[in-house]
Protein backbone atom coordinates (compact mmCIF):
# COMPACT_ATOMS: atom_id res chain seq x y z
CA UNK A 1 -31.87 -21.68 6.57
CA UNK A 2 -28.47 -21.03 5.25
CA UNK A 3 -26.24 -22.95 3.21
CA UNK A 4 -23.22 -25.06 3.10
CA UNK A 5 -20.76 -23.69 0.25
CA UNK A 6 -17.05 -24.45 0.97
CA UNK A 7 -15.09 -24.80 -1.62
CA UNK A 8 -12.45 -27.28 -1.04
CA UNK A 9 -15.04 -29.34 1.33
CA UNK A 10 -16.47 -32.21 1.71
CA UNK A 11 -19.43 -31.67 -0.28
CA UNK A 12 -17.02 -30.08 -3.34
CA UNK A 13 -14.18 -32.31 -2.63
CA UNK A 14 -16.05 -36.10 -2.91
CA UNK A 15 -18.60 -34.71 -6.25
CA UNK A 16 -21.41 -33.99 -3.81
CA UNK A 17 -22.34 -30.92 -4.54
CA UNK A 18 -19.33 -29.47 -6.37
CA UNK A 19 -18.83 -25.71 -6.42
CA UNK A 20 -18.34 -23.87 -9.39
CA UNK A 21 -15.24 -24.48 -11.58
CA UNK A 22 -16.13 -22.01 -14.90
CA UNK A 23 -13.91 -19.24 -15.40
CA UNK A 24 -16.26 -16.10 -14.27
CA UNK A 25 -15.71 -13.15 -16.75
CA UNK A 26 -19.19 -11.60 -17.18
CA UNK A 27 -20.99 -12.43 -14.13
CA UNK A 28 -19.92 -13.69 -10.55
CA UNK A 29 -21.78 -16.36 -8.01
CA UNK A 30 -23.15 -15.54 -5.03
CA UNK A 31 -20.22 -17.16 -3.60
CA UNK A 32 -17.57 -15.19 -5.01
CA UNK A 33 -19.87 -12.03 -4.41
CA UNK A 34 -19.42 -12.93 -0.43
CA UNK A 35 -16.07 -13.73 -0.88
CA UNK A 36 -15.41 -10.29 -2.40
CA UNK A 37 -17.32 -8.79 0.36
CA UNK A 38 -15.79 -10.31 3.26
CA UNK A 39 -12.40 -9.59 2.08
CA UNK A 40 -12.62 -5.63 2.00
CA UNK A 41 -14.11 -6.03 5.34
CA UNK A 42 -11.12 -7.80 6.58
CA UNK A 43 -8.46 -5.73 4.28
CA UNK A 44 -10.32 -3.02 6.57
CA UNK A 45 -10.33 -4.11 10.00
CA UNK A 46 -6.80 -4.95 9.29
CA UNK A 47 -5.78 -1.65 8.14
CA UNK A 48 -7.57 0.56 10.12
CA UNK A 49 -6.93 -1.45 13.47
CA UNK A 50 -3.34 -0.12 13.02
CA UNK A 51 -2.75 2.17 16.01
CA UNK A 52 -1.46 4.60 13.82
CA UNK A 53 -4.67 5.10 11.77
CA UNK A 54 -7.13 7.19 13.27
CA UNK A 55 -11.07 8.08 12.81
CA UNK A 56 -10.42 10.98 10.38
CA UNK A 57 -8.45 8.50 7.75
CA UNK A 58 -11.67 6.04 8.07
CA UNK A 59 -13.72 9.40 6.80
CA UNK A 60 -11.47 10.10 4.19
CA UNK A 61 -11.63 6.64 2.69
CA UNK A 62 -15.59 6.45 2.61
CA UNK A 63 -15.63 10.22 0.83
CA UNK A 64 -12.53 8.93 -1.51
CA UNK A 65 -15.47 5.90 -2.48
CA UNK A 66 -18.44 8.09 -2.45
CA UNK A 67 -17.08 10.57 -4.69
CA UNK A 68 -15.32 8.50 -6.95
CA UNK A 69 -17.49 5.56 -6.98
CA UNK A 70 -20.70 6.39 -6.58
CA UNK A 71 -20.34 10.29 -7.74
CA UNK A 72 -22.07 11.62 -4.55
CA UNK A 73 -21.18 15.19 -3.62
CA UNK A 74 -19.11 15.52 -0.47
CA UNK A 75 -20.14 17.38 2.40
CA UNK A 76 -16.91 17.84 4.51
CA UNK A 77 -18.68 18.55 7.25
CA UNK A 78 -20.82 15.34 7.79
CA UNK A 79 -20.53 12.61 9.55
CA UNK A 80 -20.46 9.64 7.69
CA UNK A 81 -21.78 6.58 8.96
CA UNK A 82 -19.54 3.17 9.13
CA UNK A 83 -22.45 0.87 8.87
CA UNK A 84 -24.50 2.71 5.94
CA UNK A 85 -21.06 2.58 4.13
CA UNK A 86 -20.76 -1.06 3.86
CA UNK A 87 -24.33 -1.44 3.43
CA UNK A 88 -23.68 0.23 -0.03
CA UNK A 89 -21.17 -1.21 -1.09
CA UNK A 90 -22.18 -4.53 -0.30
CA UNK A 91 -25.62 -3.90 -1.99
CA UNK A 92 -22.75 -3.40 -5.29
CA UNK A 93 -20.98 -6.31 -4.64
CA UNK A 94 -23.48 -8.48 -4.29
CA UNK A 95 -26.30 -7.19 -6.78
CA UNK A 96 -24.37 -4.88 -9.09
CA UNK A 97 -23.19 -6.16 -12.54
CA UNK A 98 -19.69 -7.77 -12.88
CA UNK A 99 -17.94 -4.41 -14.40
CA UNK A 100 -19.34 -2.36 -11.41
CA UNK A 101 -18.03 -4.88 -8.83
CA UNK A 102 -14.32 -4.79 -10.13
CA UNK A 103 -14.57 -1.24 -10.34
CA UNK A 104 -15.43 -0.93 -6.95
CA UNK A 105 -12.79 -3.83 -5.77
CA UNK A 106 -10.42 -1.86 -7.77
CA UNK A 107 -11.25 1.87 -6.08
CA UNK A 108 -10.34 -0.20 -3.37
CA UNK A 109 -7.01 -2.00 -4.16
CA UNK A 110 -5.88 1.42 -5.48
CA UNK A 111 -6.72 3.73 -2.58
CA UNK A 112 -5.46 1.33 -0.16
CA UNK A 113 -2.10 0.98 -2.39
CA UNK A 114 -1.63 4.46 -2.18
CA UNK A 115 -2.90 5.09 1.51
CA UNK A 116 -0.86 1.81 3.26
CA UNK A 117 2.49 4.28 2.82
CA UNK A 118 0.58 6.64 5.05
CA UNK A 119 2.78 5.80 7.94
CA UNK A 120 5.23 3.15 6.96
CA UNK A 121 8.87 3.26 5.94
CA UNK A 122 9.34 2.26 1.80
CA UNK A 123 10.15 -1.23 2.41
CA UNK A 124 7.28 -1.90 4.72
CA UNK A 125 5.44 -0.05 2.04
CA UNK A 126 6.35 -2.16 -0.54
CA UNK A 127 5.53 -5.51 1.42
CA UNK A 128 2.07 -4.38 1.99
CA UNK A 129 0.97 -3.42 -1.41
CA UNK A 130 2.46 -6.68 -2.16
CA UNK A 131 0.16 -8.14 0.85
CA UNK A 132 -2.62 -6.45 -0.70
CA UNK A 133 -2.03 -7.82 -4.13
CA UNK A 134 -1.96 -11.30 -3.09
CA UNK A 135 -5.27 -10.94 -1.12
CA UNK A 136 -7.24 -9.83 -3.95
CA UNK A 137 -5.77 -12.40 -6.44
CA UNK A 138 -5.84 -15.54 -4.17
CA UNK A 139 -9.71 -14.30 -4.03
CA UNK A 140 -9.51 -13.90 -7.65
CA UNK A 141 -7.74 -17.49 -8.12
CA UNK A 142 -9.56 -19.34 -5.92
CA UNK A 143 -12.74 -18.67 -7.28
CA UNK A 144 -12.46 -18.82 -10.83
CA UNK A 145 -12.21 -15.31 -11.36
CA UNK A 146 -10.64 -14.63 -15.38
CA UNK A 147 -8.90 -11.49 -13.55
CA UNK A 148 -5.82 -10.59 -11.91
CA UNK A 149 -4.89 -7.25 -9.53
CA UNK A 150 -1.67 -6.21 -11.38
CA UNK A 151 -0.15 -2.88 -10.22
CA UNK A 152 -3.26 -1.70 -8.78
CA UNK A 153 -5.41 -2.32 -11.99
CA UNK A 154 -7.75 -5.55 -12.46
CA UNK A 155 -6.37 -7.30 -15.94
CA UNK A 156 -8.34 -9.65 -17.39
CA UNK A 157 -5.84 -12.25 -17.25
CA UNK A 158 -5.99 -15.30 -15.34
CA UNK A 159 -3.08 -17.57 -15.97
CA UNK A 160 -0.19 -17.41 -12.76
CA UNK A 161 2.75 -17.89 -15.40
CA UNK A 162 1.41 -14.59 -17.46
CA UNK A 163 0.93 -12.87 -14.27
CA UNK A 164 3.86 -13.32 -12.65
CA UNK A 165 5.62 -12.43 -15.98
CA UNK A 166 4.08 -9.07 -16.12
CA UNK A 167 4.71 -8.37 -12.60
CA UNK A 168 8.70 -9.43 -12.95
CA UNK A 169 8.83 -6.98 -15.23
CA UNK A 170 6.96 -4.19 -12.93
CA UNK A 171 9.39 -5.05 -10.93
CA UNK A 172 12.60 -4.40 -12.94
CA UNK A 173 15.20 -1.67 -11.70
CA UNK A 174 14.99 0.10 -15.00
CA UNK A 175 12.36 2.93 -14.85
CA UNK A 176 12.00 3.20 -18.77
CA UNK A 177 11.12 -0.05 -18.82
CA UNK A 178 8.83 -0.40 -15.98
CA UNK A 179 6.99 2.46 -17.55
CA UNK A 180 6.02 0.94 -20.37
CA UNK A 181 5.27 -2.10 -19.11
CA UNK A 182 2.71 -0.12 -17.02
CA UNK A 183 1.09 1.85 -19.22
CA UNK A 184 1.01 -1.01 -21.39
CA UNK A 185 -1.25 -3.16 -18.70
CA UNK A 186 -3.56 -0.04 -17.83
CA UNK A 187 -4.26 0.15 -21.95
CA UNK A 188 -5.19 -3.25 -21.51
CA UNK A 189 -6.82 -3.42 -18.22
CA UNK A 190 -9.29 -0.55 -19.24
CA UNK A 191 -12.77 -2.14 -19.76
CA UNK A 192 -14.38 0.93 -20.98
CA UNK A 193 -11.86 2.34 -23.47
CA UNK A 194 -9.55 -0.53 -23.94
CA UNK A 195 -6.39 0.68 -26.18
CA UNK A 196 -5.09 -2.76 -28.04
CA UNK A 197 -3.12 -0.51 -30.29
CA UNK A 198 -1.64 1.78 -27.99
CA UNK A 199 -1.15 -1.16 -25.42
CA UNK A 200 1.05 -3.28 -27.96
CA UNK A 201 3.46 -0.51 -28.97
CA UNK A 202 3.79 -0.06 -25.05
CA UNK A 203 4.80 -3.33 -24.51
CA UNK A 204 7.24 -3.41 -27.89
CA UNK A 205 8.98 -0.47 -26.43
CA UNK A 206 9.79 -2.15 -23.06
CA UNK A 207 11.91 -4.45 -25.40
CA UNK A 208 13.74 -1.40 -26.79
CA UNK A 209 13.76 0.33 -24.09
CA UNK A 210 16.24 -2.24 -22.05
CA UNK A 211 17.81 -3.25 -25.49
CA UNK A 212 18.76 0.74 -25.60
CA UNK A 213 19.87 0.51 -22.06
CA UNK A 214 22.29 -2.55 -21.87
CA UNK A 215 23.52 -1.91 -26.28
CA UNK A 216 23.55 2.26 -25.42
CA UNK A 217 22.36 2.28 -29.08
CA UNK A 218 20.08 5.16 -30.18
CA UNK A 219 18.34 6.46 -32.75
CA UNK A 220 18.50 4.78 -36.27
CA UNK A 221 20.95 2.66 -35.40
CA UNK A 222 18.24 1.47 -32.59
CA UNK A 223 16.70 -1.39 -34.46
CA UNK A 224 16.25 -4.60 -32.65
CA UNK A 225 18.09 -6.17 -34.72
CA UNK A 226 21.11 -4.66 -34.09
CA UNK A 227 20.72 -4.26 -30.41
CA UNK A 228 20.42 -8.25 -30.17
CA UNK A 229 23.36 -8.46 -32.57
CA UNK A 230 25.16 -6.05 -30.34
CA UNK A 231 24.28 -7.59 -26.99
CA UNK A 232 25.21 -10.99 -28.75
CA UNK A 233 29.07 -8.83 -29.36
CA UNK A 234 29.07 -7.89 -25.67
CA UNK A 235 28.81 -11.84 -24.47
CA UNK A 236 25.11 -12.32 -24.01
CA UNK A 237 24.24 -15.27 -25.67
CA UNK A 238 20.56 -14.89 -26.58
CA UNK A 239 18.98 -18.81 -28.02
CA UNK A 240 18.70 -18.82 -31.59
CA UNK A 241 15.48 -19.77 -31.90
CA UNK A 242 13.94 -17.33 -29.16
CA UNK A 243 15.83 -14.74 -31.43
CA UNK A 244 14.35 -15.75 -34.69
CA UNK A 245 11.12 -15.68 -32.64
CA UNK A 246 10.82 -12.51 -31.32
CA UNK A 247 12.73 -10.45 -34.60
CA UNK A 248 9.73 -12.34 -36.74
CA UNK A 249 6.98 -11.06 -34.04
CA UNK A 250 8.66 -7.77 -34.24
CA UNK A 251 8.06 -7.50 -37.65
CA UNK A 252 4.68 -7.82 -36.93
CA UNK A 253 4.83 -4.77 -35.10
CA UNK A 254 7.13 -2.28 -36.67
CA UNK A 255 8.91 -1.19 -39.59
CA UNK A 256 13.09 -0.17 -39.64
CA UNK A 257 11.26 3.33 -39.06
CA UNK A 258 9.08 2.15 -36.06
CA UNK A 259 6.03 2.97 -38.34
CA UNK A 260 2.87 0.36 -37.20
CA UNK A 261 1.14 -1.54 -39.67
CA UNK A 262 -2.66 -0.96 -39.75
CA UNK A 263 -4.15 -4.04 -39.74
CA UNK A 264 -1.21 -6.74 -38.90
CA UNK A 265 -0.58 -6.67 -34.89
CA UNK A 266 0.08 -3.52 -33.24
CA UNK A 267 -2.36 -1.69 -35.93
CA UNK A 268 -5.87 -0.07 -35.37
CA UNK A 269 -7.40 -3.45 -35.76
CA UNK A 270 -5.71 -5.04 -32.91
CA UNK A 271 -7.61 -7.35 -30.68
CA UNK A 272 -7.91 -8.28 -27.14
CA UNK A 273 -5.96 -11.23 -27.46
CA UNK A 274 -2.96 -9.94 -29.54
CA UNK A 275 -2.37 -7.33 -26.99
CA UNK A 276 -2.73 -9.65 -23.99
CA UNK A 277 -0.19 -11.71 -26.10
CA UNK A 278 2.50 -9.16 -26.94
CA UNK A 279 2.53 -7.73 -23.05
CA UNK A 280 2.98 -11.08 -21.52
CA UNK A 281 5.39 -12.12 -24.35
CA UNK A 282 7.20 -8.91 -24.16
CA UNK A 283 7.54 -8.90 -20.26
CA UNK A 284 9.07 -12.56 -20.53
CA UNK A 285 11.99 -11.64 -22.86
CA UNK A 286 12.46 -8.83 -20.84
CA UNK A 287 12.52 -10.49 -18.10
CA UNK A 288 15.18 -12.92 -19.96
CA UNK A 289 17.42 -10.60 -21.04
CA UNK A 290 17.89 -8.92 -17.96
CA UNK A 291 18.53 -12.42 -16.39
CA UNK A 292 21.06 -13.25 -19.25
CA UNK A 293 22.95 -9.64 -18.88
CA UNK A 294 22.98 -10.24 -15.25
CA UNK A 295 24.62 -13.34 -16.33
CA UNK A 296 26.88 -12.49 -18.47
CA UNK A 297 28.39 -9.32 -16.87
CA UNK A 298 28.61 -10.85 -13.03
């Protein structure tokens, strides 16, 4: 016999039988499993019912998961079946442990990001990896899920005013600084190898790096301290207090000589949490000054 589980319904909604509300970090609910499952199906009917995607691009994307996923060798001559395809990977999502079901989710979100351009013009692009996004993380939101889908990599952060934060700032004009915002979230994001270290002076330099580009300060004279002072000169008023702020977590971070302190923030003892902290703190003053320069020099 199967069973009722809607979250959001009756049962959940009056106390009934409530559905889960704990944040899910190390293992996921049969629920969510389903949900997870059901939404790749969909994210592939939807795709691949495009008239412009044929059979062959269906093969490539089961090879792309084989190979990378489940490190099968490819035979580029077979045939490989639709229906023993989802059989596997639904056997992962629904058995597997949590690690190997955001893996796979992720192969996913990241082949389809890349692939969705296939045939589109940039803009359309751009709105469907954004479609995509939003799919994964209203999955991700909805069911308690203590991970986000942030430039095609699955962060283990689950607050919407952190992730939209991080994703302002992905979406900033200024390469330099979109860079490092990037390569500070994949240092993060990276469950195997995480980089706390490496991922904090990532996210510093996004600072710089659009300090640098609105001051046009480099080298020595590059300190933060002087590019705040100087963007202060040119009109942007930057709140006292936010100032103080950030030059006294700076400190934390770096020397005058951008030399990192072992042990304090940003050194080979850095944690989870501190790097989690300086991205999403780092991506909201970036995010501020921008909005103050774009202020001040309108």
């Amino acid at each position: 016999m199967l069973r009722v589980s809607r979250r959001g319904g009756f049962s959940d909604r009056n106390g009934i039988s409530p559905e889960n509300t704990e944040i899910q970090l190390r293992d996921f609910d049969k629920r969510t499993r389903v949900q997870f499952a059901n939404l790749i199906v969909q994210l592939y009917g939807t795709i691949y019912g495009d008239a412009h995607y044929t059979h062959d691009d269906k093969q490539e994307l089961f090879k792309y998961v084989y190979g990378e996923v489940y490190t099968q060798t490819i035979d580029v001559s077979r045939y490989y079946s639709e229906q023993t395809f989802f059989k596997n990977i639904n056997e992962t999502l629904m058995n597997d442990n949590y690690d190997a079901v955001l893996t796979l989710i992720e192969t996913f979100a990241q082949y389809w990001y890349q692939y969705l351009g296939k045939y589109s013009t940039y803009s359309e692009y751009r709105k469907q990896r954004n479609e995509l996004h939003d799919r994964f993380n209203h999955i991700f939101k909805k069911e308690y899920v203590g991970y986000r889908l942030i430039n095609g990599k699955i962060s283990p952060i689950s607050d919407e005013m952190e992730v939209t934060s991080i994703k302002n700032a992905l979406c900033s004009k200024y390469e330099s600084v979109r860079e490092h915002i990037a390569k500070a979230n994949t240092l993060l994001a990276d469950r195997d190898n995480p980089d706390y270290e490496n991922s904090i002076k990532e996210s510093i330099s996004a600072v710089e790096a659009i300090c640098e580009i609105f001051t046009e300060l480099k080298g020595k004279e590059a300190t933060l301290g002087n590019m705040l002072k100087k963007l202060e000169n040119k009109g942007v008023v930057i709140h006292g207090g936010l100032k103080t702020a950030f030059n006294v977590l700076y400190g934390y971070t770096s020397d005058a000589n951008g030399i990192r302190h072992a042990g304090d923030i940003g050194g080979p003892a850095s944690t989870f949490e501190e790097a989690k902290f300086m991205l999403v703190s780092c991506s909201a003053f970036v995010n501020y000054l921008i909005g103050v320069w774009s202020a001040t020099t309108k």
